[in-house]
N, C-alpha and C. Protein backbone atom coordinates (compact mmCIF):
# COMPACT_ATOMS: atom_id res chain seq x y z
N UNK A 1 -7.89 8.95 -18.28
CA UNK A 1 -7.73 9.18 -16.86
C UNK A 1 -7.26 7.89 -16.19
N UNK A 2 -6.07 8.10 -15.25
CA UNK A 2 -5.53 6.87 -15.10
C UNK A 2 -6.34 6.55 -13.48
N UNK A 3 -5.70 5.49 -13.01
CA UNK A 3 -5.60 4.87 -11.64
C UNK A 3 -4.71 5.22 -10.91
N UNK A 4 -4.17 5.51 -9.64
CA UNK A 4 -2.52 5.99 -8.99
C UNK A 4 -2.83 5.16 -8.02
N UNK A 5 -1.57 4.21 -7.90
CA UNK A 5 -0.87 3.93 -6.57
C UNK A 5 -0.12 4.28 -6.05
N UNK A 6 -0.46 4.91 -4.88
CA UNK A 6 0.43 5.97 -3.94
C UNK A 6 1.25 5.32 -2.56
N UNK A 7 2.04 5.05 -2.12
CA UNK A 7 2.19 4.33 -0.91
C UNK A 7 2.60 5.54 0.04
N UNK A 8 2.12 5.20 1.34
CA UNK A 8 2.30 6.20 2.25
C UNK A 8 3.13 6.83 2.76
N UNK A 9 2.95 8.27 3.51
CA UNK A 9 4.58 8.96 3.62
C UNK A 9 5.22 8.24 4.96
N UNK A 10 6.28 8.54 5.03
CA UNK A 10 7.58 8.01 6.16
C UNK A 10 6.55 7.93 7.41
N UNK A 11 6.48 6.88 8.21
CA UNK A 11 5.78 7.36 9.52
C UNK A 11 6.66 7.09 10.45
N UNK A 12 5.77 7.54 11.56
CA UNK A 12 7.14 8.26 12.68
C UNK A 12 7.70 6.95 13.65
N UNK A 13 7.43 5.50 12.85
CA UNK A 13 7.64 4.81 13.51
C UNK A 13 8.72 4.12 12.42
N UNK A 14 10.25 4.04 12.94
CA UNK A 14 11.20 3.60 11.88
C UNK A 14 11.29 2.18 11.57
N UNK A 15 11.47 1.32 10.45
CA UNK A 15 11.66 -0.32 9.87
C UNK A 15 13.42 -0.16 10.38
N UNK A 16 13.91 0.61 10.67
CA UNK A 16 15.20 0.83 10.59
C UNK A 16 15.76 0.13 12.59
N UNK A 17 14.67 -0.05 12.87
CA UNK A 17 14.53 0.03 14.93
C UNK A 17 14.74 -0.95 14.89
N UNK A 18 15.95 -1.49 15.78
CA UNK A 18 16.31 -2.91 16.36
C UNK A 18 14.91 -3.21 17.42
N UNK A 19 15.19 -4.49 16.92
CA UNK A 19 13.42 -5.23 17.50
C UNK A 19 14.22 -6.64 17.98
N UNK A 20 14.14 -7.07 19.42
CA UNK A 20 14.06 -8.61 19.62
C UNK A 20 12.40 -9.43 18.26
N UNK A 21 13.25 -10.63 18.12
CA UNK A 21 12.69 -11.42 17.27
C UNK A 21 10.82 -11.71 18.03
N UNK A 22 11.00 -11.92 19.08
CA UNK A 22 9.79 -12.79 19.66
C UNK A 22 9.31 -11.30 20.56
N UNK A 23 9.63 -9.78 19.78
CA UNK A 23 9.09 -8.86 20.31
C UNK A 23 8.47 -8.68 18.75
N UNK A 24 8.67 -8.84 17.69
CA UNK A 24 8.12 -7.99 16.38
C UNK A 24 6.92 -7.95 16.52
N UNK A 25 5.89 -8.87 16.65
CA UNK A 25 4.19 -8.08 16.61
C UNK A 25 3.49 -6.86 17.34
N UNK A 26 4.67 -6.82 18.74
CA UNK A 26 4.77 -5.66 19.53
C UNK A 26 4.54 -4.17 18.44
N UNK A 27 6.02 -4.39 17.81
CA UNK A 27 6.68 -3.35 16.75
C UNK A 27 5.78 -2.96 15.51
N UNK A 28 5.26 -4.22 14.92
CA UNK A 28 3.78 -3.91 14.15
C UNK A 28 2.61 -3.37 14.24
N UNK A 29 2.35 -3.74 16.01
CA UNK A 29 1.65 -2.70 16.27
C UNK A 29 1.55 -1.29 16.35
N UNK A 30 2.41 -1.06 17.02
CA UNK A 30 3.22 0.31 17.00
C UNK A 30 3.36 0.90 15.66
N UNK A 31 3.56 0.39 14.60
CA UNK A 31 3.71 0.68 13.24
C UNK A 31 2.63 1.34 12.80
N UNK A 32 1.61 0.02 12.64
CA UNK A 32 0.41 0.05 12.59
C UNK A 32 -0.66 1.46 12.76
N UNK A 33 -0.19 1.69 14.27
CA UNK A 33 -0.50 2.52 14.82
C UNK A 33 -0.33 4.00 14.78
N UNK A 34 0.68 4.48 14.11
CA UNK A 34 2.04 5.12 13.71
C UNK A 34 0.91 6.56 12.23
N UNK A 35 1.61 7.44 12.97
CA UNK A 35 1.17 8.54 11.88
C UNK A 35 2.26 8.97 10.95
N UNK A 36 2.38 10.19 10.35
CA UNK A 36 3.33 10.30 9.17
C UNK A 36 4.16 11.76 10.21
N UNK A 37 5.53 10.99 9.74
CA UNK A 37 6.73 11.93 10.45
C UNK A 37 6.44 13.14 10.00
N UNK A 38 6.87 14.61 10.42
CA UNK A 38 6.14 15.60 10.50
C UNK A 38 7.57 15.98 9.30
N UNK A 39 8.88 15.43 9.27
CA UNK A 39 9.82 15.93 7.93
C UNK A 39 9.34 15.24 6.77
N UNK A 40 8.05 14.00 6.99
CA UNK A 40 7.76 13.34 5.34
C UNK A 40 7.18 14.36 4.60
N UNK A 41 7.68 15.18 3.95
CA UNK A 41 7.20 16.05 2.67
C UNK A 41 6.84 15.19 1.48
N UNK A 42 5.64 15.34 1.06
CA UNK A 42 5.29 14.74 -0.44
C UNK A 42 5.62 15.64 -1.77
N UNK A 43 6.18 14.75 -2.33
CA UNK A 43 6.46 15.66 -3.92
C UNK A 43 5.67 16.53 -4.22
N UNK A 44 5.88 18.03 -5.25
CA UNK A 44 4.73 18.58 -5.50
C UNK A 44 3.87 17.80 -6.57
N UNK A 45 5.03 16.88 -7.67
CA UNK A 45 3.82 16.64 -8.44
C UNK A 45 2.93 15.60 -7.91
N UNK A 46 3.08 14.97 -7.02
CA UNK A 46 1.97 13.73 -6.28
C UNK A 46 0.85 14.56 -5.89
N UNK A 47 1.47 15.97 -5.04
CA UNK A 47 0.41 16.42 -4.82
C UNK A 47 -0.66 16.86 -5.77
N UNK A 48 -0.05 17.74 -6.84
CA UNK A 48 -0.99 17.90 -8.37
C UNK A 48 -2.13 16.77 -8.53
N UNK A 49 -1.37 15.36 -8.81
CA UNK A 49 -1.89 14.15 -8.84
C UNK A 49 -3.18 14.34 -8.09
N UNK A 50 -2.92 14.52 -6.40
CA UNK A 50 -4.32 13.81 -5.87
C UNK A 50 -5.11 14.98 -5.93
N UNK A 51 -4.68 15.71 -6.02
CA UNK A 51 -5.95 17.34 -6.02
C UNK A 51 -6.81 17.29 -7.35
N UNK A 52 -6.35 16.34 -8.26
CA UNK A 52 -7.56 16.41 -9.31
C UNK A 52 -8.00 15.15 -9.53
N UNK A 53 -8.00 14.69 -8.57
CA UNK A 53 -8.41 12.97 -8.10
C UNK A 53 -9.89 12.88 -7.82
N UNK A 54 -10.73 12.57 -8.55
CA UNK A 54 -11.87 12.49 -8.68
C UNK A 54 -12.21 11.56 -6.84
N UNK A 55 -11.98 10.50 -7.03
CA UNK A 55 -11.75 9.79 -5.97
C UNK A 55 -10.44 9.29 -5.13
N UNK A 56 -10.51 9.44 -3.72
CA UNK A 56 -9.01 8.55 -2.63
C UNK A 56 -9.68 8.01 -1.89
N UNK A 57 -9.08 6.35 -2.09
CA UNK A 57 -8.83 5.53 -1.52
C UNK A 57 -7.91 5.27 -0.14
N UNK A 58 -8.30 5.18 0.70
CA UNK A 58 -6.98 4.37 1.66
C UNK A 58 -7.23 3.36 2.37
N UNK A 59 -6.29 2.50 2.98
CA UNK A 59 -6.47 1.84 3.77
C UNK A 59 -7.21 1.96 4.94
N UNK A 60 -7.07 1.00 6.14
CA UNK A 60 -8.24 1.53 7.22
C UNK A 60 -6.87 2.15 8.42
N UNK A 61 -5.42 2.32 7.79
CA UNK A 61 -4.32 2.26 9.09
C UNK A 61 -3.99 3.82 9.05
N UNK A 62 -3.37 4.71 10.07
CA UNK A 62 -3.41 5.64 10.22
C UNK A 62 -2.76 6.55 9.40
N UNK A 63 -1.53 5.79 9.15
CA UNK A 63 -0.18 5.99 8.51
C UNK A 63 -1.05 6.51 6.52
N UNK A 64 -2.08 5.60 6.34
CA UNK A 64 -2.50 5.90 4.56
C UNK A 64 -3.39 7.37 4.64
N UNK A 65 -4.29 7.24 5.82
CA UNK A 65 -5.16 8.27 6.41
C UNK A 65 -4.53 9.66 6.54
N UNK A 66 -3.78 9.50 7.19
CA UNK A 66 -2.83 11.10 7.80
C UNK A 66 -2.47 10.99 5.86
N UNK A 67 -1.64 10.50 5.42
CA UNK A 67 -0.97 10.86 4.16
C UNK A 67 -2.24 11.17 3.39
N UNK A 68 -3.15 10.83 3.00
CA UNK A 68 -4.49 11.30 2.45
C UNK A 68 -4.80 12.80 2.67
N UNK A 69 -4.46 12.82 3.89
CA UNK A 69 -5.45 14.35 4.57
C UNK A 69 -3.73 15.34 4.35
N UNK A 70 -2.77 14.78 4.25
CA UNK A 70 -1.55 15.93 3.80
C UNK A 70 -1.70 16.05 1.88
N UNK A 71 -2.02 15.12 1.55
CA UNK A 71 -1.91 15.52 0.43
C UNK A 71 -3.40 16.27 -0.35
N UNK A 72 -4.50 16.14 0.51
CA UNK A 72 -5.45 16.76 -0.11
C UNK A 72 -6.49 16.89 0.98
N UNK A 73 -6.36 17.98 1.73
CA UNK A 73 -7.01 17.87 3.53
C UNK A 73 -8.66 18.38 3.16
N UNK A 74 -8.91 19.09 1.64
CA UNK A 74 -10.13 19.05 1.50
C UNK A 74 -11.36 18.17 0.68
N UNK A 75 -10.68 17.06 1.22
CA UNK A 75 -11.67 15.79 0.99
C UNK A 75 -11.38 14.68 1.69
N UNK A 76 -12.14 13.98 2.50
CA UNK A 76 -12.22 13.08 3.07
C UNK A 76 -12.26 11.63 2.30
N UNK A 77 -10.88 10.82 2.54
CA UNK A 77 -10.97 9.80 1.83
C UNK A 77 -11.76 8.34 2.65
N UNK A 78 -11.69 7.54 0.80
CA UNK A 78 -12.98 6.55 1.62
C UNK A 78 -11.38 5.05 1.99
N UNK A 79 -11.67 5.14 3.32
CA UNK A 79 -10.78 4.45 4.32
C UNK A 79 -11.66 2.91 3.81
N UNK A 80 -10.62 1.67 3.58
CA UNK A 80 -10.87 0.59 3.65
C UNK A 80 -10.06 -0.61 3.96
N UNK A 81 -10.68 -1.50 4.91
CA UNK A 81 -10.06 -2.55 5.28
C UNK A 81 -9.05 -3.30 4.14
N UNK A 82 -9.74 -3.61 3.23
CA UNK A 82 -9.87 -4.63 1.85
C UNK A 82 -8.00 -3.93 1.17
N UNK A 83 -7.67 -2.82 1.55
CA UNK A 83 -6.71 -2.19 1.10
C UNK A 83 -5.51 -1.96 2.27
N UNK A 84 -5.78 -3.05 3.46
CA UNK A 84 -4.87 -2.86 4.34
C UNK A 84 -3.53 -3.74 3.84
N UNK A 85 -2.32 -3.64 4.27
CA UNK A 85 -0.82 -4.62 3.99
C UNK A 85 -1.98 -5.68 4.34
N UNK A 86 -0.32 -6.60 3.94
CA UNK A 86 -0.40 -7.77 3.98
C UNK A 86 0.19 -8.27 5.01
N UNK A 87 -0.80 -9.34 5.66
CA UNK A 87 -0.60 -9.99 6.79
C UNK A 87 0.11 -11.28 6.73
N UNK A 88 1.06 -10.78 7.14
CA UNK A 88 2.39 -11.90 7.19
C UNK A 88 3.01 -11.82 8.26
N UNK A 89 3.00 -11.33 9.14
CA UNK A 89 3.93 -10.96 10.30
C UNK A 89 3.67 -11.96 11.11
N UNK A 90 4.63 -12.33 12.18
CA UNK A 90 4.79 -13.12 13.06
C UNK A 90 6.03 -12.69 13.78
N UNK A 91 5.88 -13.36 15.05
CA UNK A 91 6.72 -13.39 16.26
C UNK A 91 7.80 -14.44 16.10
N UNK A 92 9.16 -14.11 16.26
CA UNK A 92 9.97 -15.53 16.49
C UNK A 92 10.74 -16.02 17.83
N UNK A 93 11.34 -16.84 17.87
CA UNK A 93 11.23 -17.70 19.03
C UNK A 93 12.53 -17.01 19.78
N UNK A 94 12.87 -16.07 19.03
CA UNK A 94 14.65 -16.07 19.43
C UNK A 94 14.45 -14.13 20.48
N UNK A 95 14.97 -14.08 20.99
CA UNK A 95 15.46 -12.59 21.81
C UNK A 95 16.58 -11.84 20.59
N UNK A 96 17.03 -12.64 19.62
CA UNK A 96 18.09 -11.81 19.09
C UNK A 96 17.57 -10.63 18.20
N UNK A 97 18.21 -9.56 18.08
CA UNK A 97 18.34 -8.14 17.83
C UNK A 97 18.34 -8.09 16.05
N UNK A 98 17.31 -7.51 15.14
CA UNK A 98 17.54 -7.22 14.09
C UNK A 98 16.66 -5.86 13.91
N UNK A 99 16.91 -5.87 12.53
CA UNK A 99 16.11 -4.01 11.82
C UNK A 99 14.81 -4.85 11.64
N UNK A 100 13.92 -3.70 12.10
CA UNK A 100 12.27 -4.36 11.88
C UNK A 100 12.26 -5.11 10.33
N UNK A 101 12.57 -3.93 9.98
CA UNK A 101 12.97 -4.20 8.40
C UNK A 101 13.00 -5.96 7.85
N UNK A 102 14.45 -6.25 8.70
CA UNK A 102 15.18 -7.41 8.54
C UNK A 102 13.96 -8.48 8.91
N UNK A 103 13.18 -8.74 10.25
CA UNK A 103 12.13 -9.79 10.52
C UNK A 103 11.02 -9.22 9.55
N UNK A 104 10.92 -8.22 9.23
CA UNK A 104 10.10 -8.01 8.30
C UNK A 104 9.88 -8.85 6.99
N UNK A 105 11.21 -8.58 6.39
CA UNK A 105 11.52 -9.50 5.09
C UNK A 105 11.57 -10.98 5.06
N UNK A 106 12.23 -11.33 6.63
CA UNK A 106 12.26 -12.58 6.52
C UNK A 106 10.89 -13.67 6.99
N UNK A 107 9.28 -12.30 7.84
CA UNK A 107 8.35 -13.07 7.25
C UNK A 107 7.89 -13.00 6.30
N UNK A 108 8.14 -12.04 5.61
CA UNK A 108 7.75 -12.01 3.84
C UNK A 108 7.86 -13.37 3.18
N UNK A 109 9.28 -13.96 3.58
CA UNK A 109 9.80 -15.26 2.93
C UNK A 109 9.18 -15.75 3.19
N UNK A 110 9.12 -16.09 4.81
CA UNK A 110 8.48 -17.79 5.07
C UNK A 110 6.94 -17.56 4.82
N UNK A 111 6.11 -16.64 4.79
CA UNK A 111 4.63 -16.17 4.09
C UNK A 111 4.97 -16.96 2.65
N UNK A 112 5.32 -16.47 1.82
CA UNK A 112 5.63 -16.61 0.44
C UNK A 112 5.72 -18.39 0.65
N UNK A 113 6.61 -19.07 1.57
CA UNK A 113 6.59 -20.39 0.94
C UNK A 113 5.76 -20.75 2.26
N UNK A 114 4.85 -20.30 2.48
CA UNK A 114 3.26 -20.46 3.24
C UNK A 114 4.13 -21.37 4.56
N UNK A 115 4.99 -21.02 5.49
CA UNK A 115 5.49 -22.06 6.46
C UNK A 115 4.31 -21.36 7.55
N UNK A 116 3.98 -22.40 8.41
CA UNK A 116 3.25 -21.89 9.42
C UNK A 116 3.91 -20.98 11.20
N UNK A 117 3.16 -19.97 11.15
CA UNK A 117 1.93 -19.37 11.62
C UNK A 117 1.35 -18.61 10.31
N UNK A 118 0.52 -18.83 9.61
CA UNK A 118 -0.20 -18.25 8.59
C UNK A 118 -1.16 -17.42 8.77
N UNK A 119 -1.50 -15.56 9.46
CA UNK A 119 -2.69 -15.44 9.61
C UNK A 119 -3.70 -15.42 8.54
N UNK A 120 -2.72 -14.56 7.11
CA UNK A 120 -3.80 -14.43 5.82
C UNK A 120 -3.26 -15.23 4.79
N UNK A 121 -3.51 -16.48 4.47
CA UNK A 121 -2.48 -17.39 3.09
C UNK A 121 -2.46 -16.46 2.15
N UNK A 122 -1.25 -16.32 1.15
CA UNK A 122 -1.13 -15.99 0.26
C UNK A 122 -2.24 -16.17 -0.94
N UNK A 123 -2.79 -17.32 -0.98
CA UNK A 123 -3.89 -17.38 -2.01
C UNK A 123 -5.45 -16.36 -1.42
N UNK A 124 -5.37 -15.92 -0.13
CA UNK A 124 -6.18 -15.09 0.11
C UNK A 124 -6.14 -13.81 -0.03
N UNK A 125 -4.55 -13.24 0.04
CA UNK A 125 -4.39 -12.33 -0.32
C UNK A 125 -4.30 -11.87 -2.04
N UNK A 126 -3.79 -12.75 -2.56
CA UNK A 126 -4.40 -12.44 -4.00
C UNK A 126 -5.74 -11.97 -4.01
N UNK A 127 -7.06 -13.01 -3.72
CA UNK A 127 -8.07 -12.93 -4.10
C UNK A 127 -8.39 -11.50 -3.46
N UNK A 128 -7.88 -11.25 -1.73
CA UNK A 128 -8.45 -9.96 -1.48
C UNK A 128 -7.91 -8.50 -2.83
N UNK A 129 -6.54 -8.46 -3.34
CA UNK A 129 -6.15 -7.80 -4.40
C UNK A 129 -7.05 -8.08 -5.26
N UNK A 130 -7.29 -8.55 -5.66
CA UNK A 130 -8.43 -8.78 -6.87
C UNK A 130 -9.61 -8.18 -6.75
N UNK A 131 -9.99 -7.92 -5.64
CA UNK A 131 -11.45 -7.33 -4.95
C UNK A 131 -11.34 -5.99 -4.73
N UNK A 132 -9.66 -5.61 -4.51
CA UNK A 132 -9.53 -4.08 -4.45
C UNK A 132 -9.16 -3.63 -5.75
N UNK A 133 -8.57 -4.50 -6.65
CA UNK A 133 -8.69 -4.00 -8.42
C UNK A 133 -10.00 -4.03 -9.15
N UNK A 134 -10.69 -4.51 -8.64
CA UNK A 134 -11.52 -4.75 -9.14
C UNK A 134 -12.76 -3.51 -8.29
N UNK A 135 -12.75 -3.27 -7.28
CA UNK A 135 -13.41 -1.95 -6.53
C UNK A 135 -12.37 -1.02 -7.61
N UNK A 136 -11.40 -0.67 -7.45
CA UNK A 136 -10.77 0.66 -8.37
C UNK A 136 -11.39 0.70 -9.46
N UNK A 137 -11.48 -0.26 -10.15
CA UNK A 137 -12.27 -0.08 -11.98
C UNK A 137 -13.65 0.49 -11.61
N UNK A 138 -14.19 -0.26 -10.78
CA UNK A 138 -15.80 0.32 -10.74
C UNK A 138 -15.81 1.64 -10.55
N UNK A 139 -14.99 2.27 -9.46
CA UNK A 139 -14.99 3.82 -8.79
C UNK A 139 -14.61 4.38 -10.52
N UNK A 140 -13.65 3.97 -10.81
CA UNK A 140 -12.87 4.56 -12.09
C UNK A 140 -13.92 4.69 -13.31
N UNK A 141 -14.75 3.63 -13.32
CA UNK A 141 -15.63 3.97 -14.72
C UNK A 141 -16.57 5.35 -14.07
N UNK A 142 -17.49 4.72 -12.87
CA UNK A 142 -17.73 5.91 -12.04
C UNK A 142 -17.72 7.32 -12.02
N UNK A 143 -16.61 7.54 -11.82
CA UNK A 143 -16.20 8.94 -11.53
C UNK A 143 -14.73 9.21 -12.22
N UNK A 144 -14.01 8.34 -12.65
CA UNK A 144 -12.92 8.96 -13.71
C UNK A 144 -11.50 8.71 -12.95
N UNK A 145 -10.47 9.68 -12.72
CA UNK A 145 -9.38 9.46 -11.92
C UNK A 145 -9.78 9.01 -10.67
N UNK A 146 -8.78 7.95 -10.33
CA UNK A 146 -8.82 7.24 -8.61
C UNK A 146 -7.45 6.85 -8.41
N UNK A 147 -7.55 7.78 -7.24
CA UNK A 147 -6.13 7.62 -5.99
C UNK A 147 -5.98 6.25 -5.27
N UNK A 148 -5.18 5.71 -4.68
CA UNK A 148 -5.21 4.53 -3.53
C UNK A 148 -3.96 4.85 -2.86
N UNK A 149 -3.98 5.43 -1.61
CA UNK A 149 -3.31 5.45 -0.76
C UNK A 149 -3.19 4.22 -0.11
N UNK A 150 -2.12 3.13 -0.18
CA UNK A 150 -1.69 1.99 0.83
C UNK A 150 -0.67 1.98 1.47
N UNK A 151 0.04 0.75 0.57
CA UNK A 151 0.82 -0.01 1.39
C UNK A 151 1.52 -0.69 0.27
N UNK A 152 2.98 -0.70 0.48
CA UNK A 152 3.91 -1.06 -0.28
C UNK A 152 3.39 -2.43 -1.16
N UNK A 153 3.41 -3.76 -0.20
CA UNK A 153 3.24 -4.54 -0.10
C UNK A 153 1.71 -5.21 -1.22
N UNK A 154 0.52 -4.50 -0.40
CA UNK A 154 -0.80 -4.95 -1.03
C UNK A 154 -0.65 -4.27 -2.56
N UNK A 155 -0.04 -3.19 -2.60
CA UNK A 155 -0.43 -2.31 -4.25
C UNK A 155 0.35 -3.15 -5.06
N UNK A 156 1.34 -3.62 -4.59
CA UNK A 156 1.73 -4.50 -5.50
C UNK A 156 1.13 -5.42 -6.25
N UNK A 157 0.42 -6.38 -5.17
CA UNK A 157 -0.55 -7.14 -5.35
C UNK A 157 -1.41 -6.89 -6.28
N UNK A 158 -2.14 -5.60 -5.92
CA UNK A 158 -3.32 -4.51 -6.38
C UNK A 158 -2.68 -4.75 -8.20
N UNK A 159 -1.44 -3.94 -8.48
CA UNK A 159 -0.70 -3.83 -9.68
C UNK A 159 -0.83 -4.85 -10.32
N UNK A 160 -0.79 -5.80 -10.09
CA UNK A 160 -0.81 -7.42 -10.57
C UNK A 160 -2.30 -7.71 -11.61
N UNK A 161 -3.10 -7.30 -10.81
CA UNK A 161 -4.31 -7.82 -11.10
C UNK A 161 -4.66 -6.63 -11.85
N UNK A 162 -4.41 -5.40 -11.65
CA UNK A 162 -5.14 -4.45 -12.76
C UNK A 162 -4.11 -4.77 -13.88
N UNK A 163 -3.22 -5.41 -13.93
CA UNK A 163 -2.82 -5.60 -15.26
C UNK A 163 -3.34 -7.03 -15.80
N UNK A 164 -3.52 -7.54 -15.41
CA UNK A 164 -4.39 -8.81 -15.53
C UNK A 164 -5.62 -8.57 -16.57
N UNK A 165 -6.44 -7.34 -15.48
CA UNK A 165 -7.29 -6.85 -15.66
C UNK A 165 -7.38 -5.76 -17.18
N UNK A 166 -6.13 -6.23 -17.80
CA UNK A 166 -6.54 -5.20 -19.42
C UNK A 166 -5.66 -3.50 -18.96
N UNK A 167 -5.25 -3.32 -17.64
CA UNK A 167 -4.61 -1.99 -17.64
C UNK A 167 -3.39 -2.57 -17.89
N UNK A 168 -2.56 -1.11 -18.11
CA UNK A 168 -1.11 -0.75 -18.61
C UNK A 168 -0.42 -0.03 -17.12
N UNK A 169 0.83 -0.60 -16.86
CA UNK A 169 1.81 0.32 -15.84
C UNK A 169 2.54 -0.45 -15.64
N UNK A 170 3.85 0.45 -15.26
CA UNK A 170 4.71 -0.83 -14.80
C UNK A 170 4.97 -1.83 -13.48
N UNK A 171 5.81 -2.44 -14.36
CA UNK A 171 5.63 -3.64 -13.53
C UNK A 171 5.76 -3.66 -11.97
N UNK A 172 7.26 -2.66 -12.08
CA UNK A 172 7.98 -2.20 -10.51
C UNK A 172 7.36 -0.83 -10.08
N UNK A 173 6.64 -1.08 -9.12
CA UNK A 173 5.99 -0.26 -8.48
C UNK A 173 7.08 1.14 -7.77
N UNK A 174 6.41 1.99 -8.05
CA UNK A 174 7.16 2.70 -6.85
C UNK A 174 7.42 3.08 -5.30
N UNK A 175 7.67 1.87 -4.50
CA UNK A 175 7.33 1.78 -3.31
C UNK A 175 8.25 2.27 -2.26
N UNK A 176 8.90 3.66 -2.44
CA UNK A 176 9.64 4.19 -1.67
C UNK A 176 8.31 5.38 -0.79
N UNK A 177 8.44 5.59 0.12
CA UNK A 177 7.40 6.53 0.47
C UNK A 177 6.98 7.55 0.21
N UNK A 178 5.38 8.06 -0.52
CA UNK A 178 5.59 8.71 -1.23
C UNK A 178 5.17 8.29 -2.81
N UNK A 179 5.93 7.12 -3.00
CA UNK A 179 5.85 6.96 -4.47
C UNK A 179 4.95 6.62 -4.70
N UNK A 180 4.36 6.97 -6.62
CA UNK A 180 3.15 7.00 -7.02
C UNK A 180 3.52 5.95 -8.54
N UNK A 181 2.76 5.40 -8.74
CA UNK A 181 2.67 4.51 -10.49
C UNK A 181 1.18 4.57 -10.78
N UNK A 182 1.28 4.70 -11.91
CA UNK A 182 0.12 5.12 -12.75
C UNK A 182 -0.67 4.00 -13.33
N UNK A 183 -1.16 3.70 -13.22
CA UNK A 183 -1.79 2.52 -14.67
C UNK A 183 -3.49 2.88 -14.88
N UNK A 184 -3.15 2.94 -16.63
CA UNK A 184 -4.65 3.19 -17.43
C UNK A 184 -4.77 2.43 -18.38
N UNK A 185 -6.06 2.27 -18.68
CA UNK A 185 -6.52 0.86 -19.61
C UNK A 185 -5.90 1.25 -21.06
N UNK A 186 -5.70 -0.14 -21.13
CA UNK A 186 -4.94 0.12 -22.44
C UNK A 186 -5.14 0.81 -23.94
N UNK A 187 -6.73 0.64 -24.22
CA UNK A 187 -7.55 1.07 -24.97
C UNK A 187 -7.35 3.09 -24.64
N UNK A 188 -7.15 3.43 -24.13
CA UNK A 188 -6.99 4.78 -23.51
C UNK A 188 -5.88 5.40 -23.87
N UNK A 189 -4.52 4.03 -23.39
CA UNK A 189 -3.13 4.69 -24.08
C UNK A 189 -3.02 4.61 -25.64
N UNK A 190 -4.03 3.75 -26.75
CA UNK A 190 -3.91 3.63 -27.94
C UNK A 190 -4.46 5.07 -28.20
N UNK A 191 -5.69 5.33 -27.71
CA UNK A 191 -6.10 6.28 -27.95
C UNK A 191 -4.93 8.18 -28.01
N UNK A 192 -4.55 7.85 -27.46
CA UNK A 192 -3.62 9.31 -26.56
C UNK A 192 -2.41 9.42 -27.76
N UNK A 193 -1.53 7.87 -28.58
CA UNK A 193 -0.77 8.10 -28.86
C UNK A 193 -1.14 8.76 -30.72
């Protein structure tokens, strides 16, 4: 029985929206805030997936929540901070016009080579991934299959460390919305073949 990382469906708030630079935390909020577009249809087999999901995970943001309750509305998932994105965002100094997307990526960068305004350092966000791979194994010995509804960004993270951690999956996540990657301990896939 594996682990699934699921990232959340389309929400009705687009990365695609021209944003002034020294407006983006505005736009994050709003994101943030943001439920799942009423055309995001989830695959049927994702859905298969979470309906025999012993346990779901999500974040604490609306956008993992609503996608939780479309893909399996008769169970209430356990919502957690520890599994929210990653906090990298910042405001820049300029009025000029890009795709959320675009200031998006480019605080990804300056996060990554830690330039300041820093709210969560990168070495914190590891360790918080580590705390949510490490919560998945426990639920997982637990109770067997476990869902995690997030966020592009943190499951990645998440992915990192359960492979660290002795599981198998690949490397490149599937982080289009929607998308799901699998990873189960390795001892499990010897077993199967």
């Amino acid at each position: 029985m594996p682990i699934y990382l699921v990232r959340h469906g389309k929400p009705t708030v687009s990365t695609k929206e021209k944003v002034q630079g020294n407006q983006f935390l505005d736009f994050i909020k709003c994101y943030d805030a943001a439920g799942i577009a009423s055309d995001s249809v989830p695959p049927e087999n994702l859905i298969d997936i979470i309906q025999k999901a012993n346990v779901i995970f999500t974040s604490n943001l609306s956008r993992t929540i609503d996608s939780a309750r479309i893909l399996q509305p008769q169970v209430k998932p356990i919502s957690n901070s520890i599994f929210r994105e990653i906090n990298c965002w910042r405001n820049f100094s300029t009025s000029a016009k890009l795709s959320a997307l675009g200031w998006a990526v480019i605080s990804r960068l300056l996060w990554e080579f830690k330039i300041s305004p820093i709210v969560e350092p990168p070495v914190a966000t590891r360790r918080r991934a580590k705390q949510a791979a490490e919560l998945l194994i426990q639920e997982y010995q637990g109770h067997g299959s476990v869902v995690l509804i997030a966020h592009g960004g943190i499951n990645t993270f998440i992915a990192k460390e359960l492979r660290l951690l002795g599981w198998q999956g690949s490397r490149n996540l599937n982080n289009q919305h929607w998308g799901c990657t699998e990873y189960s301990l390795k001892a499990e896939l010897t077993q199967l073949s």
